[in-house]
C-alpha atoms as a PDB file:
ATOM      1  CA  UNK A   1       2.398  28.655   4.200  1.00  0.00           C
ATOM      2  CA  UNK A   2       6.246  28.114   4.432  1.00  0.00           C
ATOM      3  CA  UNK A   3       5.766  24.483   6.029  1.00  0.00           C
ATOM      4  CA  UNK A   4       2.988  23.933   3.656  1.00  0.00           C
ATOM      5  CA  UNK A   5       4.943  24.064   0.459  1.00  0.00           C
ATOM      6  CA  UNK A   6       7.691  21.864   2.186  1.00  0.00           C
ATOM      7  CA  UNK A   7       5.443  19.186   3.146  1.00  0.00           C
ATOM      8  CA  UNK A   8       4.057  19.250  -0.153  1.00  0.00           C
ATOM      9  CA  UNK A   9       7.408  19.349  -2.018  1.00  0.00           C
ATOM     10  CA  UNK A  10       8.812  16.785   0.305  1.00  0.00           C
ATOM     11  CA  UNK A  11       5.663  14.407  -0.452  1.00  0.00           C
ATOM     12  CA  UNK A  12       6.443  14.817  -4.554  1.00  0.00           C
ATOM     13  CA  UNK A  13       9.944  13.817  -3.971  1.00  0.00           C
ATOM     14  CA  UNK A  14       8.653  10.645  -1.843  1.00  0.00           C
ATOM     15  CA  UNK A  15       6.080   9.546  -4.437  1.00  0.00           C
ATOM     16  CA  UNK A  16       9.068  10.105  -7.123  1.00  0.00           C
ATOM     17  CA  UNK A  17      10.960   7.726  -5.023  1.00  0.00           C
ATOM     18  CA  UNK A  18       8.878   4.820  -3.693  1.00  0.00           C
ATOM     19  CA  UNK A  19       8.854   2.268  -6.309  1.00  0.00           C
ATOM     20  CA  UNK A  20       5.246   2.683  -8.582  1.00  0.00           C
ATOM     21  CA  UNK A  21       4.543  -1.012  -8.736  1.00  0.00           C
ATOM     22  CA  UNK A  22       4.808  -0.812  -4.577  1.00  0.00           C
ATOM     23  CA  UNK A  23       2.164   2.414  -4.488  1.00  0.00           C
ATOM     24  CA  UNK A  24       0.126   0.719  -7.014  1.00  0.00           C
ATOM     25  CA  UNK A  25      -0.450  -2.305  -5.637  1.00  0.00           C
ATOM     26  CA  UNK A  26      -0.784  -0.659  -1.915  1.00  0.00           C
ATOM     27  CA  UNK A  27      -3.403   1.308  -2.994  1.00  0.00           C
ATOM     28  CA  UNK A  28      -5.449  -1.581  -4.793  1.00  0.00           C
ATOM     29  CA  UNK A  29      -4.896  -4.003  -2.129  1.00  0.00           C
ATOM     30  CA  UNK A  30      -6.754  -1.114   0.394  1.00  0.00           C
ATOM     31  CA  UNK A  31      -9.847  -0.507  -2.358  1.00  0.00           C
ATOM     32  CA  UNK A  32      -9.796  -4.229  -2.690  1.00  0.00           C
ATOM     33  CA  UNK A  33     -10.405  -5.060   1.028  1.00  0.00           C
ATOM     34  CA  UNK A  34     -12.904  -2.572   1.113  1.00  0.00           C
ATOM     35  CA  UNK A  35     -15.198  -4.090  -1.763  1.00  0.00           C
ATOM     36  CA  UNK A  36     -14.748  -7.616  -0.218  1.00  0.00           C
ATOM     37  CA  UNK A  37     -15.556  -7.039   3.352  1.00  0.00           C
ATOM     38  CA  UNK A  38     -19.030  -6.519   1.895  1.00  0.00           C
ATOM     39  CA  UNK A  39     -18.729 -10.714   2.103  1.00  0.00           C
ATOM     40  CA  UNK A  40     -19.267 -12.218   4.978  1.00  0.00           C
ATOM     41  CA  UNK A  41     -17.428 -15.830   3.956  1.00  0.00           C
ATOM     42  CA  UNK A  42     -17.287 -17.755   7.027  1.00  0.00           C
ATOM     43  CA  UNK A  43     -20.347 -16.890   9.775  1.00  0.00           C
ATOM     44  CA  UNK A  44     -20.274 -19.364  13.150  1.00  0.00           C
ATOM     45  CA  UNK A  45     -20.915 -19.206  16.616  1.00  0.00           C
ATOM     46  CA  UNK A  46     -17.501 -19.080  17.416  1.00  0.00           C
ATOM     47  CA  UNK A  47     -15.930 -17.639  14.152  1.00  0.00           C
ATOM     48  CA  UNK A  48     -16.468 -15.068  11.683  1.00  0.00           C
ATOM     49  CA  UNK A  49     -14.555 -13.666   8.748  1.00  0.00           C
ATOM     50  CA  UNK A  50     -15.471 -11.284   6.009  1.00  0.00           C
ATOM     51  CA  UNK A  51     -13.679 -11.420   2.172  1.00  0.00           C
ATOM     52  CA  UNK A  52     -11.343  -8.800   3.020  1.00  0.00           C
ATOM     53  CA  UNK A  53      -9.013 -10.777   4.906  1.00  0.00           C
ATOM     54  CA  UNK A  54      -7.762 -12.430   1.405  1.00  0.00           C
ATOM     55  CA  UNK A  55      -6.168  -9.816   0.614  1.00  0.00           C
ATOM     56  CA  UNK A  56      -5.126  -7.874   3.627  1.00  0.00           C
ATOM     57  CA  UNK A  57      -2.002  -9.130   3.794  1.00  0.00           C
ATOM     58  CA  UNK A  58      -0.607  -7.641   0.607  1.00  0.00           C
ATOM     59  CA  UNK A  59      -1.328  -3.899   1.969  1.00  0.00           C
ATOM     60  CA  UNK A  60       0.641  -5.055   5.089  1.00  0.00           C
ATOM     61  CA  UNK A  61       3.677  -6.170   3.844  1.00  0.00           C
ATOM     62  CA  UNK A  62       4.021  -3.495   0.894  1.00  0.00           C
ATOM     63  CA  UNK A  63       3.649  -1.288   4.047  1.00  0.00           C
ATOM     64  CA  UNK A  64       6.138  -3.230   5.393  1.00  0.00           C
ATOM     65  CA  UNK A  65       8.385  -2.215   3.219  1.00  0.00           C
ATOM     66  CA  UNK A  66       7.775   0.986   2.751  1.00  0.00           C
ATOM     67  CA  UNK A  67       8.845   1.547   6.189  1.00  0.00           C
ATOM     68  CA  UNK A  68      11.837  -0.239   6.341  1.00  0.00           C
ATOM     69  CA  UNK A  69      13.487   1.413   3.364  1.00  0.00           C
ATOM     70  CA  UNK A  70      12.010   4.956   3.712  1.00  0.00           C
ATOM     71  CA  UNK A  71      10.690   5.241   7.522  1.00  0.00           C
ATOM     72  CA  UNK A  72       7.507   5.738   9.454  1.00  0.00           C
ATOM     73  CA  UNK A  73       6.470   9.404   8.438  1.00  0.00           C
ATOM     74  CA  UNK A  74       6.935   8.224   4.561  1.00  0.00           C
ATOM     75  CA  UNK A  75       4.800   4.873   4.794  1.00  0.00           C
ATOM     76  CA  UNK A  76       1.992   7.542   6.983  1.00  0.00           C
ATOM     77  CA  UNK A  77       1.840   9.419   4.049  1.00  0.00           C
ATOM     78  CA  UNK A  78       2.031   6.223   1.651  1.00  0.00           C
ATOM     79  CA  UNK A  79      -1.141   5.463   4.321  1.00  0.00           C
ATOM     80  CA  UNK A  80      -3.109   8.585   3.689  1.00  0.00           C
ATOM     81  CA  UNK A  81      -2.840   8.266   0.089  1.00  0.00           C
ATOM     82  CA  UNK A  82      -3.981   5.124  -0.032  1.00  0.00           C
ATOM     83  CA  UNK A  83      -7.575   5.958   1.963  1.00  0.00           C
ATOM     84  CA  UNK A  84      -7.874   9.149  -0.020  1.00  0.00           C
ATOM     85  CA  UNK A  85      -8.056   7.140  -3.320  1.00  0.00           C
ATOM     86  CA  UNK A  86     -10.156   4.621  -1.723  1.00  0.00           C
ATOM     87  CA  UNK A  87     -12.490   7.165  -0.571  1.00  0.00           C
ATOM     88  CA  UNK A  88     -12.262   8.340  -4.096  1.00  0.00           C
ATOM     89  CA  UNK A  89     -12.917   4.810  -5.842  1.00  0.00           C
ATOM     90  CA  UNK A  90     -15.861   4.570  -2.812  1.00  0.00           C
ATOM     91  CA  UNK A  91     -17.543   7.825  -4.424  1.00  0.00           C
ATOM     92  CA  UNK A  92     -16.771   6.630  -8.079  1.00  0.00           C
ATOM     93  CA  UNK A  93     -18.418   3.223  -7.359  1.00  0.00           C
ATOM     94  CA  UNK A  94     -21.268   4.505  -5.840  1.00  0.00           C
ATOM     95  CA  UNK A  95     -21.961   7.378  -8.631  1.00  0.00           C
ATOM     96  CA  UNK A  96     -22.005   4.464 -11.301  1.00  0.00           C
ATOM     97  CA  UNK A  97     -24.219   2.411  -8.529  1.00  0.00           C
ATOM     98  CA  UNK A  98     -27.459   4.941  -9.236  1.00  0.00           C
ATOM     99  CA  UNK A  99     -27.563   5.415 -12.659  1.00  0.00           C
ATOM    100  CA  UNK A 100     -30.401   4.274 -14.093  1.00  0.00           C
ATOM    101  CA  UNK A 101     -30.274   1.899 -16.458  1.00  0.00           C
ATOM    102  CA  UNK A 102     -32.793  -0.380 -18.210  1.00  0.00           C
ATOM    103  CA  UNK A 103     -31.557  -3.961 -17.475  1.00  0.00           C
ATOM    104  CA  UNK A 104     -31.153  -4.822 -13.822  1.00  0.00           C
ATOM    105  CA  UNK A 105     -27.819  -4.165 -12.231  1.00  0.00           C
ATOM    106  CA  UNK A 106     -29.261  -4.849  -8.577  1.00  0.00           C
ATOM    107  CA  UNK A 107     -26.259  -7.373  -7.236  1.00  0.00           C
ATOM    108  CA  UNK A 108     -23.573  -4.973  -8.728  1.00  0.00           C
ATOM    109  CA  UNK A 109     -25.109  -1.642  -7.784  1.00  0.00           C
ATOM    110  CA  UNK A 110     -25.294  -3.748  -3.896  1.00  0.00           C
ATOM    111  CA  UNK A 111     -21.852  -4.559  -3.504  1.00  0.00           C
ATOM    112  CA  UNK A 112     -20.138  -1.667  -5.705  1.00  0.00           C
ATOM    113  CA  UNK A 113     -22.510   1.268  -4.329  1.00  0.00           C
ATOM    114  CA  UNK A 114     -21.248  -0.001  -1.025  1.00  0.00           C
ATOM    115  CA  UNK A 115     -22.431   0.755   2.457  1.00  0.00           C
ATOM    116  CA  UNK A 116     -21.689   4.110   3.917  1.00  0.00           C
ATOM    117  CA  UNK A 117     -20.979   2.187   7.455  1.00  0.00           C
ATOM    118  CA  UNK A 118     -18.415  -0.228   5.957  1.00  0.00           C
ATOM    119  CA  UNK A 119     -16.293   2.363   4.179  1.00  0.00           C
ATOM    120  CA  UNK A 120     -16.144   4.651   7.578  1.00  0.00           C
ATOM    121  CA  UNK A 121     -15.569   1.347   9.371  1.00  0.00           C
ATOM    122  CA  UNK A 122     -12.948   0.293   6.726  1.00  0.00           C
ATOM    123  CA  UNK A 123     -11.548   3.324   6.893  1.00  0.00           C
ATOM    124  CA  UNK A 124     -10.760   3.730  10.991  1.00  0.00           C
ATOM    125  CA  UNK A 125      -9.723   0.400  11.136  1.00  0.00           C
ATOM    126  CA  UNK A 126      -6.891   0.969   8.153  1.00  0.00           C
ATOM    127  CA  UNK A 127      -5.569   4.426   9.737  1.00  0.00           C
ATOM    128  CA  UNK A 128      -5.433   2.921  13.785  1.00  0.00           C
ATOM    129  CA  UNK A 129      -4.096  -0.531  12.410  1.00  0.00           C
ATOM    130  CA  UNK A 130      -1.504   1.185   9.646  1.00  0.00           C
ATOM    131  CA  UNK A 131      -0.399   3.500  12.582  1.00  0.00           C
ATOM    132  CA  UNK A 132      -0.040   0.223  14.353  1.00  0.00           C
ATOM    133  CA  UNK A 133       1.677  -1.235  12.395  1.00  0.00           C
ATOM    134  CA  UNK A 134       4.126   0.941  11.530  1.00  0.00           C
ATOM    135  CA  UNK A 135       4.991   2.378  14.629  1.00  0.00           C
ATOM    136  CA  UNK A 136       5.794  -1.804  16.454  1.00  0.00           C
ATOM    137  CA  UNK A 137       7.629  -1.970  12.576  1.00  0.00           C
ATOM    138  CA  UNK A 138      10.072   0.637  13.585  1.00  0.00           C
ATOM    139  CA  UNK A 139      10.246  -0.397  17.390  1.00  0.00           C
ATOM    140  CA  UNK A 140      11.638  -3.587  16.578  1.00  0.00           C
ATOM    141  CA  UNK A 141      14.238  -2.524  13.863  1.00  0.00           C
ATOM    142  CA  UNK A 142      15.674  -0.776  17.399  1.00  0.00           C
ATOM    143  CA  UNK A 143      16.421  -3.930  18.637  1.00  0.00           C
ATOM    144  CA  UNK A 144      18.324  -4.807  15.508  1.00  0.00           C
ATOM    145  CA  UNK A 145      21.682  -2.575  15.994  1.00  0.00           C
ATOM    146  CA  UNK A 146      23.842  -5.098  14.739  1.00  0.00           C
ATOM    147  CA  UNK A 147      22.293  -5.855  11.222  1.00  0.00           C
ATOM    148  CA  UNK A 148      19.436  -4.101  11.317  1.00  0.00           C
ATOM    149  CA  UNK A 149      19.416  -4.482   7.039  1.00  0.00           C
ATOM    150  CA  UNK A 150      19.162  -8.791   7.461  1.00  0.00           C
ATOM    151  CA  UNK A 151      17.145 -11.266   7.117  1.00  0.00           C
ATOM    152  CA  UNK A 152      16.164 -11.925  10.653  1.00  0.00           C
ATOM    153  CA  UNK A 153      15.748  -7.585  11.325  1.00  0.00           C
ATOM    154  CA  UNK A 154      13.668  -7.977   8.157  1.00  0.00           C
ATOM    155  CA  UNK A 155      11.311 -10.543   8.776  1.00  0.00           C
ATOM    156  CA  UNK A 156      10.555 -10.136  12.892  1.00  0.00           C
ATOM    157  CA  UNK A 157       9.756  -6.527  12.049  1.00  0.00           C
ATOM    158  CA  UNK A 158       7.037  -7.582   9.346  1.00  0.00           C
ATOM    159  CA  UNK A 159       5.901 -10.833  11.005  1.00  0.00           C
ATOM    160  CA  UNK A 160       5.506  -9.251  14.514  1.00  0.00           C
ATOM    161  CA  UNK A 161       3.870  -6.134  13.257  1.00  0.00           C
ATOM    162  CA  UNK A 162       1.896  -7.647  11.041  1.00  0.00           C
ATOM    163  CA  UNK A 163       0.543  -9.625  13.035  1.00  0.00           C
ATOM    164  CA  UNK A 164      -0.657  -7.246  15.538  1.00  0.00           C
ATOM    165  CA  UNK A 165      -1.767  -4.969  12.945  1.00  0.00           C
ATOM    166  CA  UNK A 166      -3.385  -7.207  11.265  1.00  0.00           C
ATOM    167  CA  UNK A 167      -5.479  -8.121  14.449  1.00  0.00           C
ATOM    168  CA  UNK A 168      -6.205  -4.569  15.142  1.00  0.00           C
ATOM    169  CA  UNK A 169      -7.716  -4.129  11.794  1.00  0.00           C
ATOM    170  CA  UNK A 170      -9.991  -7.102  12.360  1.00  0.00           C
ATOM    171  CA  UNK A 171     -10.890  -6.259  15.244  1.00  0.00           C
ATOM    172  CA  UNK A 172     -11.595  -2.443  15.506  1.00  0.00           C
ATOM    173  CA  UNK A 173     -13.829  -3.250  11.623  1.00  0.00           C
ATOM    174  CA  UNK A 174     -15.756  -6.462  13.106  1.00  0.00           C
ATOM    175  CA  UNK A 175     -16.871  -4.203  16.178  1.00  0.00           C
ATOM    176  CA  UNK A 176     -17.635  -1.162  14.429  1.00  0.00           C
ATOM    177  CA  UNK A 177     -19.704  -2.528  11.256  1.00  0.00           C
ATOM    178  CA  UNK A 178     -20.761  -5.994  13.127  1.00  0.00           C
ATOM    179  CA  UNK A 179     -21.416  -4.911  16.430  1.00  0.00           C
ATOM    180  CA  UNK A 180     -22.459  -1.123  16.355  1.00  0.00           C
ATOM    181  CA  UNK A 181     -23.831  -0.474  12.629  1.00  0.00           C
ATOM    182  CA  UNK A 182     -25.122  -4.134  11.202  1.00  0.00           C
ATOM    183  CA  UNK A 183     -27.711  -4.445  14.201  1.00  0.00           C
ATOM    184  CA  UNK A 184     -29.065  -1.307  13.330  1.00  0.00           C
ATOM    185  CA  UNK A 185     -28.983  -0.967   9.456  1.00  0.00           C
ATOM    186  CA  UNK A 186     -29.336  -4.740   8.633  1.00  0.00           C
ATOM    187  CA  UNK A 187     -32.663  -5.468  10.283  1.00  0.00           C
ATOM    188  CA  UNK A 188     -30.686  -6.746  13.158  1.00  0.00           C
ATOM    189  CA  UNK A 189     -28.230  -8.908  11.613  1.00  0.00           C
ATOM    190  CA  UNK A 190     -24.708  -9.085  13.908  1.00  0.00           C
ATOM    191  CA  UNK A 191     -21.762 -10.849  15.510  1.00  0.00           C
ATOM    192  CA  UNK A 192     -21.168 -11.486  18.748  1.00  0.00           C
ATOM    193  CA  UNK A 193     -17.720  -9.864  20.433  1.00  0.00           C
ATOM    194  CA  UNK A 194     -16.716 -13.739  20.281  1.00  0.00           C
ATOM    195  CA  UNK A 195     -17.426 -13.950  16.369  1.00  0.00           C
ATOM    196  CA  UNK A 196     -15.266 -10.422  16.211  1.00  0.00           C
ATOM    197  CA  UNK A 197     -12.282 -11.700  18.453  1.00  0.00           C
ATOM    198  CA  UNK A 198     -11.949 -15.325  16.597  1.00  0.00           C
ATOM    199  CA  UNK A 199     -12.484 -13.318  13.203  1.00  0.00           C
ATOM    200  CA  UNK A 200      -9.533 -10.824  14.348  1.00  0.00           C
ATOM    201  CA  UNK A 201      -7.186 -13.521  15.165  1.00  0.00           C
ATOM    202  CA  UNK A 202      -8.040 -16.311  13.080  1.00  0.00           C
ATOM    203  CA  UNK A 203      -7.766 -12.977  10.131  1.00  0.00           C
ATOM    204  CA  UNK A 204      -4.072 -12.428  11.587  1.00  0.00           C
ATOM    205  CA  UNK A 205      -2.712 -15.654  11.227  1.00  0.00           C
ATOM    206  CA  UNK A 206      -4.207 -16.336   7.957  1.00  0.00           C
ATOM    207  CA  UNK A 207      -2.960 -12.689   6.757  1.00  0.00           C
ATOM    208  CA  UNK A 208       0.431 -13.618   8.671  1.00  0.00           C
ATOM    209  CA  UNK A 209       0.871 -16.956   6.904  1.00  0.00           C
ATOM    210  CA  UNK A 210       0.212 -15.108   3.231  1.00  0.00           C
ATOM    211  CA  UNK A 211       2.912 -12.572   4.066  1.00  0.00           C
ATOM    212  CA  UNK A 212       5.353 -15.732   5.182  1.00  0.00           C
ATOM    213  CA  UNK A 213       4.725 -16.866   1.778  1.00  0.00           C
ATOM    214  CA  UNK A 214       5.753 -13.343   0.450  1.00  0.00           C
ATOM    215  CA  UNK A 215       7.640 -11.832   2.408  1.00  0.00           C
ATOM    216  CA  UNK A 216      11.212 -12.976   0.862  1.00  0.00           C
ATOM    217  CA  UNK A 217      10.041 -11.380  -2.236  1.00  0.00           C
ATOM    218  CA  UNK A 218       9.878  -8.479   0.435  1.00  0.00           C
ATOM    219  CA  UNK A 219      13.167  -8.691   1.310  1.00  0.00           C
ATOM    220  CA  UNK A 220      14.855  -9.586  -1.542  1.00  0.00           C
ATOM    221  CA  UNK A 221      12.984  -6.453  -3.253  1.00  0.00           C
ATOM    222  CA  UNK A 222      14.195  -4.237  -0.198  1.00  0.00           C
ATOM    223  CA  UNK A 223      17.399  -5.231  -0.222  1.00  0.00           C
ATOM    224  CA  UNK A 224      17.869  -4.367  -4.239  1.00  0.00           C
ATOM    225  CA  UNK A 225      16.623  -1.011  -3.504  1.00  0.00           C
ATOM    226  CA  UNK A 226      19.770  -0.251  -0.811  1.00  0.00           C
ATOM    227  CA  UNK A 227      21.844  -1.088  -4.233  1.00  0.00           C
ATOM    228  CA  UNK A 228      20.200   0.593  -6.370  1.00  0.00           C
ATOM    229  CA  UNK A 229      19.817   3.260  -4.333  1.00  0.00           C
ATOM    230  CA  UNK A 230      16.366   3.792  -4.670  1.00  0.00           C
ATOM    231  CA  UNK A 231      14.910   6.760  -2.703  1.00  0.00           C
ATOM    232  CA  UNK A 232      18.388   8.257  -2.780  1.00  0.00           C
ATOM    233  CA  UNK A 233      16.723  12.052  -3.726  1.00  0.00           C
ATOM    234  CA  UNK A 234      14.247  11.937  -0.917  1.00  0.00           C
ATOM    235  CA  UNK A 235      17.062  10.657   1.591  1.00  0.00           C
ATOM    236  CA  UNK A 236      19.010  14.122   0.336  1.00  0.00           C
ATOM    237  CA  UNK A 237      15.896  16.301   0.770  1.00  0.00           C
ATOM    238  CA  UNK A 238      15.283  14.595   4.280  1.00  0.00           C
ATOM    239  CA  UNK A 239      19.112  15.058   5.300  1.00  0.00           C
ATOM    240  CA  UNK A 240      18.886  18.817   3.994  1.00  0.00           C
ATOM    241  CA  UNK A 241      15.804  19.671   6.228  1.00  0.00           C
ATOM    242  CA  UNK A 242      17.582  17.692   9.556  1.00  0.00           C
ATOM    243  CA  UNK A 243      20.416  19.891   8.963  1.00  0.00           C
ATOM    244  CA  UNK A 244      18.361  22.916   8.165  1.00  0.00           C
ATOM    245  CA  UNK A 245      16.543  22.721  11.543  1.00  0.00           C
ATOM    246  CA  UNK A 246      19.716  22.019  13.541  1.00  0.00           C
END
């Protein structure tokens, strides 16, 4: 019960500190990818990619920073919040979805009811590819000892991870909704393990070249928090329970 409370009292303090416009828009970008994977936008022999991958990126690189200011068991928990109000928005979106109404809502109640196959796909592929992510983010910083707050720390830690990430996300939701439940619930309807691989890293470096595009707003935002001090009560709590345990 003891480590209970401080978990929870050591998540408040972390959602007082991360920066609301960051939470906000890490937890829309994740609902948002999983309403436009329903969209299957590019469908080849050799390629596939689904809606999602438009805005992907932006989860990635909030993520991103997330870790770099306030570490990997802070951007975790930024990670679990973000499913849990996706699964939330899921369950609100599919409520509305079967109300009966008089005019017919058939294309909305389709792609906002959702599938329950893409949301559990959605889902594994976010926590194994935010795990991912965050863990090759906070490798690399290692190899950063000298100024591991510049530019070049800054940017090979969110280019490198994100790319990887990225691919694992593609990958591990192509295989599990294309591949194992499309066949099945989609009279038949599937990629091949070529579509998925091309789709996972063709995804990647088009998710990779958004966050290139972004990712100075990244830095530049990160390095105004270290000013500002921003986070500065959760580094205190964090400090406090180190020395606590020593």
């Amino acid at each position: 019960m003891k480590k209970l409370s401080a978990f929870w009292t050591e998540t408040k303090i972390l959602f007082r500190s991360v920066p609301s416009p960051i939470v906000a828009l890490f937890a829309v970008s994740v609902v948002a990818m999983n309403l436009l994977a329903n969209k299957t936008i590019v469908n080849l022999p050799y390629l596939a990619l689904d809606g999602g991958f438009t805005v992907s990126w932006l989860a990635f690189l909030t993520m991103d920073m997330v870790t770099k200011h306030f570490g990997g068991k802070a951007a975790n928990r930024l990670n679990l919040f973000a499913l849990a109000v996706n699964l939330l928005m899921s369950l609100v979106f599919y409520l509305v979805s079967i109300i009966p109404t008089s005019d017919d809502y058939s294309g909305f109640n389709s792609i906002f009811g959702g599938t329950w196959f893409i949301l559990l796909s959605s889902a594994i592929a976010f926590l194994v590819s935010g795990w991912t992510n965050i863990a090759l983010n906070l490798l690399l910083g290692k190899c950063f000892k000298k100024n591991p707050d510049g530019r070049a720390a800054f940017f090979v830690r969110g280019y490198v991870s994100t790319l990887l990430g990225q691919f694992v996300d593609n990958l591990v939701f192509a295989v599990l909704t294309f591949m194992l439940f499309a066949p099945i619930f989609w009279d038949g309807f599937s990629w091949t393990i070529v579509q998925c691989l091309t789709c996972a890293v063709t995804g990647a470096v088009a998710e990779l070249l958004m966050e290139v595009i972004f990712s100075p707003f990244g830095y530049w935002a990160t390095k105004k928090w270290n000013e500002d001090g921003v986070g500065k009560e959760y580094f205190e709590f964090e400090q406090k329970r180190l020395e606590a345990q020593e």
